[in-house]
C-alpha atoms as a PDB file:
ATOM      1  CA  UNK A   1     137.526  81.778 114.381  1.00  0.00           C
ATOM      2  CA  UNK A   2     136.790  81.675 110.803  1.00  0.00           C
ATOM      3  CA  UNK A   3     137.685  84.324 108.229  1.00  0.00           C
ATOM      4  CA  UNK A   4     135.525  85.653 105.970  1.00  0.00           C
ATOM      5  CA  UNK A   5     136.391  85.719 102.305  1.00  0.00           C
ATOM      6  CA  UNK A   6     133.992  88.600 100.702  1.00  0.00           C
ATOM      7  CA  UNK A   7     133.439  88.612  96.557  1.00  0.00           C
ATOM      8  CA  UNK A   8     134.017  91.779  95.321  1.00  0.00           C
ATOM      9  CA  UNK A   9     132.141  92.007  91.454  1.00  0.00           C
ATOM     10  CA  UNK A  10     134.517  94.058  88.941  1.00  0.00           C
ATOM     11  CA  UNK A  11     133.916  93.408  85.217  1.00  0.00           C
ATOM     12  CA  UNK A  12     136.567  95.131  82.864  1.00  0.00           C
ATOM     13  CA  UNK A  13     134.990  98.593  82.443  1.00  0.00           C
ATOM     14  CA  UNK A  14     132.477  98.391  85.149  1.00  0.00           C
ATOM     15  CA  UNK A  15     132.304  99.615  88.376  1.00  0.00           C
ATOM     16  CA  UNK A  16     132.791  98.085  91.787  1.00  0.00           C
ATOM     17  CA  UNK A  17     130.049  96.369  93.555  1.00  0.00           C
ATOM     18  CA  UNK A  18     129.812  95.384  96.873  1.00  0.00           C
ATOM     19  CA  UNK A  19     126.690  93.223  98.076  1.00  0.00           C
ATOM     20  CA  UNK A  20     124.366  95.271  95.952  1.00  0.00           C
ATOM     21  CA  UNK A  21     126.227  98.916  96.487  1.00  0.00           C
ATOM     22  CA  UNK A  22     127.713 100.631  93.278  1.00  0.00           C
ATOM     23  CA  UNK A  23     130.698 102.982  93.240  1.00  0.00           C
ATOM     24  CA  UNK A  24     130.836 106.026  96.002  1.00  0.00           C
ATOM     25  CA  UNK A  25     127.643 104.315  97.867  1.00  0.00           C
ATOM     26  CA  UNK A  26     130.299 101.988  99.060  1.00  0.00           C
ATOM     27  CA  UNK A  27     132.026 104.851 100.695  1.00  0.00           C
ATOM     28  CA  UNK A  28     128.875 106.449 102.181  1.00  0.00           C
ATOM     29  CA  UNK A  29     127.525 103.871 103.582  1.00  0.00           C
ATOM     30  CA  UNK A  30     131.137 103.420 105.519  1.00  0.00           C
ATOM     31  CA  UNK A  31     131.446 107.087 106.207  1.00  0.00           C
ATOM     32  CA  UNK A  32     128.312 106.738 107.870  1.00  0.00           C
ATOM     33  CA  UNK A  33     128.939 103.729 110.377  1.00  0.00           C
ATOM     34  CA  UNK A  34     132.301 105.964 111.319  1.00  0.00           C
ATOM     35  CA  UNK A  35     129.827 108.687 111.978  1.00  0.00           C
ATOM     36  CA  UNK A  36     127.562 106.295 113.937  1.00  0.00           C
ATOM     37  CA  UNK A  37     130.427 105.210 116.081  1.00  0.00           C
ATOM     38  CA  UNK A  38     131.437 108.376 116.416  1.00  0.00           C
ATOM     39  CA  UNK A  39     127.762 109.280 118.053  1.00  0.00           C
ATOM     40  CA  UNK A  40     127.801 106.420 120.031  1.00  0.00           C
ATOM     41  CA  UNK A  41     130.919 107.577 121.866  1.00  0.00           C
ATOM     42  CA  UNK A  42     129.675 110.636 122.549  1.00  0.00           C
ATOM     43  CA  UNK A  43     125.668 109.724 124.166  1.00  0.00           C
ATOM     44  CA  UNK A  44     128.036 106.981 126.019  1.00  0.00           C
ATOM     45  CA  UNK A  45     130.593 109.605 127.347  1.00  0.00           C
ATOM     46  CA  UNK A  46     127.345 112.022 128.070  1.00  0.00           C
ATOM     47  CA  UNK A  47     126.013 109.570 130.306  1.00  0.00           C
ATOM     48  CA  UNK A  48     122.988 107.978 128.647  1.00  0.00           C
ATOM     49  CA  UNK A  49     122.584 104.738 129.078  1.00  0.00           C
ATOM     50  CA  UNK A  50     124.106 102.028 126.996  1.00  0.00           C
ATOM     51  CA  UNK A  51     120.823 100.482 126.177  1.00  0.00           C
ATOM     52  CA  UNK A  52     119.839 104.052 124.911  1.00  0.00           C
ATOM     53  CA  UNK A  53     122.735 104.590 122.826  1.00  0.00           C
ATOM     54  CA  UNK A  54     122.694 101.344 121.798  1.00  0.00           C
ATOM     55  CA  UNK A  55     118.715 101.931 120.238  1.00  0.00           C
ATOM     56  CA  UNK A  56     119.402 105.362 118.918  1.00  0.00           C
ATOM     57  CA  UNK A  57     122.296 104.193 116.662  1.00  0.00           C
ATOM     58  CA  UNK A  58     120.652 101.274 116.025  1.00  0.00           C
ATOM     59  CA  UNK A  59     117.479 102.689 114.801  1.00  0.00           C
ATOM     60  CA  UNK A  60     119.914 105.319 112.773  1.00  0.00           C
ATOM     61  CA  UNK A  61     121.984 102.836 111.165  1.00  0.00           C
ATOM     62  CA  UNK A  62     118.908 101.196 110.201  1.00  0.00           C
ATOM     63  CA  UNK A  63     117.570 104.532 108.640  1.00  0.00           C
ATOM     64  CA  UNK A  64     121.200 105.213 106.743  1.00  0.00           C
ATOM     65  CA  UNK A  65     121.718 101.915 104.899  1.00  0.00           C
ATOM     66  CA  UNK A  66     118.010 101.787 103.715  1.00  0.00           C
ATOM     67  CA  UNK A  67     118.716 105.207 102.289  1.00  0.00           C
ATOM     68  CA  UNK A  68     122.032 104.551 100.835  1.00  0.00           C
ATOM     69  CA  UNK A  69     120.741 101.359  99.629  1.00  0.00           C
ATOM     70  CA  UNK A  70     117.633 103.131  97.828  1.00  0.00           C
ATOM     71  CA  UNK A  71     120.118 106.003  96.221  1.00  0.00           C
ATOM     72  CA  UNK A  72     122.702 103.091  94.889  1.00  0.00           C
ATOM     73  CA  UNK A  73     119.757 101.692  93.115  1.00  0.00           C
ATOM     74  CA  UNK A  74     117.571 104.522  92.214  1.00  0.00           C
ATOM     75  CA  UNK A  75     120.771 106.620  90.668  1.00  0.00           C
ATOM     76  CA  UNK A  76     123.178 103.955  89.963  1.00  0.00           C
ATOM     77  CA  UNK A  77     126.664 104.528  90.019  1.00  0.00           C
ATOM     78  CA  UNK A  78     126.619 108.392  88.027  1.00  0.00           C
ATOM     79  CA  UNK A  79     122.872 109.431  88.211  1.00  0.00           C
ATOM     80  CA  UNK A  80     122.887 111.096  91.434  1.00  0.00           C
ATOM     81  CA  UNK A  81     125.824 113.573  89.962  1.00  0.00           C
ATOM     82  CA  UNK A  82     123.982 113.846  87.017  1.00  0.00           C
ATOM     83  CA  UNK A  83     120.760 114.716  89.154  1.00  0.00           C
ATOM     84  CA  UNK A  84     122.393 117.373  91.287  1.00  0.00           C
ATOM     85  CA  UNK A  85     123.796 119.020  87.980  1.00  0.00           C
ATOM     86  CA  UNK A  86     120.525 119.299  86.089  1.00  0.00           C
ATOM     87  CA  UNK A  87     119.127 120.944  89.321  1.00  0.00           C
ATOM     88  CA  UNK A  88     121.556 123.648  88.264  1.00  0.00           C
ATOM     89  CA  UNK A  89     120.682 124.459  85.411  1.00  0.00           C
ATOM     90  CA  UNK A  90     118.531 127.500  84.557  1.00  0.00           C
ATOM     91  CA  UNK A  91     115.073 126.579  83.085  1.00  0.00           C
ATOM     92  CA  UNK A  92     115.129 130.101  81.470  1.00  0.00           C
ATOM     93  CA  UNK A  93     117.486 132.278  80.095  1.00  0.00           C
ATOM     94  CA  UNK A  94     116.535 136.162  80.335  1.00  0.00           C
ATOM     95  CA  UNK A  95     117.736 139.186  78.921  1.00  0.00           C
ATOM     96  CA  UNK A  96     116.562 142.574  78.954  1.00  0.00           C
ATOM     97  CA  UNK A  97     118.010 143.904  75.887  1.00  0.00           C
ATOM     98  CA  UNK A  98     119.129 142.847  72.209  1.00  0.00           C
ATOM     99  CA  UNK A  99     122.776 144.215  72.222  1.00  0.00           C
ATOM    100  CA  UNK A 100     124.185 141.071  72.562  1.00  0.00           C
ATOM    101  CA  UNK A 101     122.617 139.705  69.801  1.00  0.00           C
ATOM    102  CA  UNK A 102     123.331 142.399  67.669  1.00  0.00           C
ATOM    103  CA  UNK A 103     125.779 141.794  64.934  1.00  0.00           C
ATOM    104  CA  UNK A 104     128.750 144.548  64.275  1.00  0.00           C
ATOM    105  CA  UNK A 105     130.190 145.025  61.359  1.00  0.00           C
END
């Protein structure tokens, strides 16, 4: 049995890549084949067949790393932080009175 020796991309001051995934996508895409495994177990412990369990993770695995794939390179390794923080803030700022622009002496 052969091992496999994976290259792992790290400039000075750049991120980590790993076969096309940048920074935390690394760690979803891992937190979601745990997650996978973890569903497996249990439609295998329900009693569903294996050939059952074995198409409805495979067909959700399949989902998952198309969609972490598409968020590592649509938001790159901060833009999806930066997009959920924008979403936050207020378009408009309203006030119903000028006290608190008014200037005391």
């Amino acid at each position: 049995m052969e091992n496999s020796v994976y290259q792992i991309n790290k400039c000075i001051n750049q991120s980590i890549e790993f076969k096309g995934l940048k920074a935390q996508y690394i760690w979803y895409l891992g937190g979601g084949v745990i997650a996978l495994l973890c569903l497996f177990a249990v439609l295998y412990i329900i009693g569903l067949s294996s050939l059952v369990c074995v198409g409805i993770v495979g067909a959700s695995g399949t989902v998952l790393v198309l969609k972490v794939y598409r968020m590592s390179h649509k938001y790159g390794e901060h833009g999806m932080m930066k997009a959920l923080a924008k979403r936050q803030v207020p378009k408009v700022v309203r006030t119903q009175s000028r006290k608190i622009f008014k200037m005391e002496k």
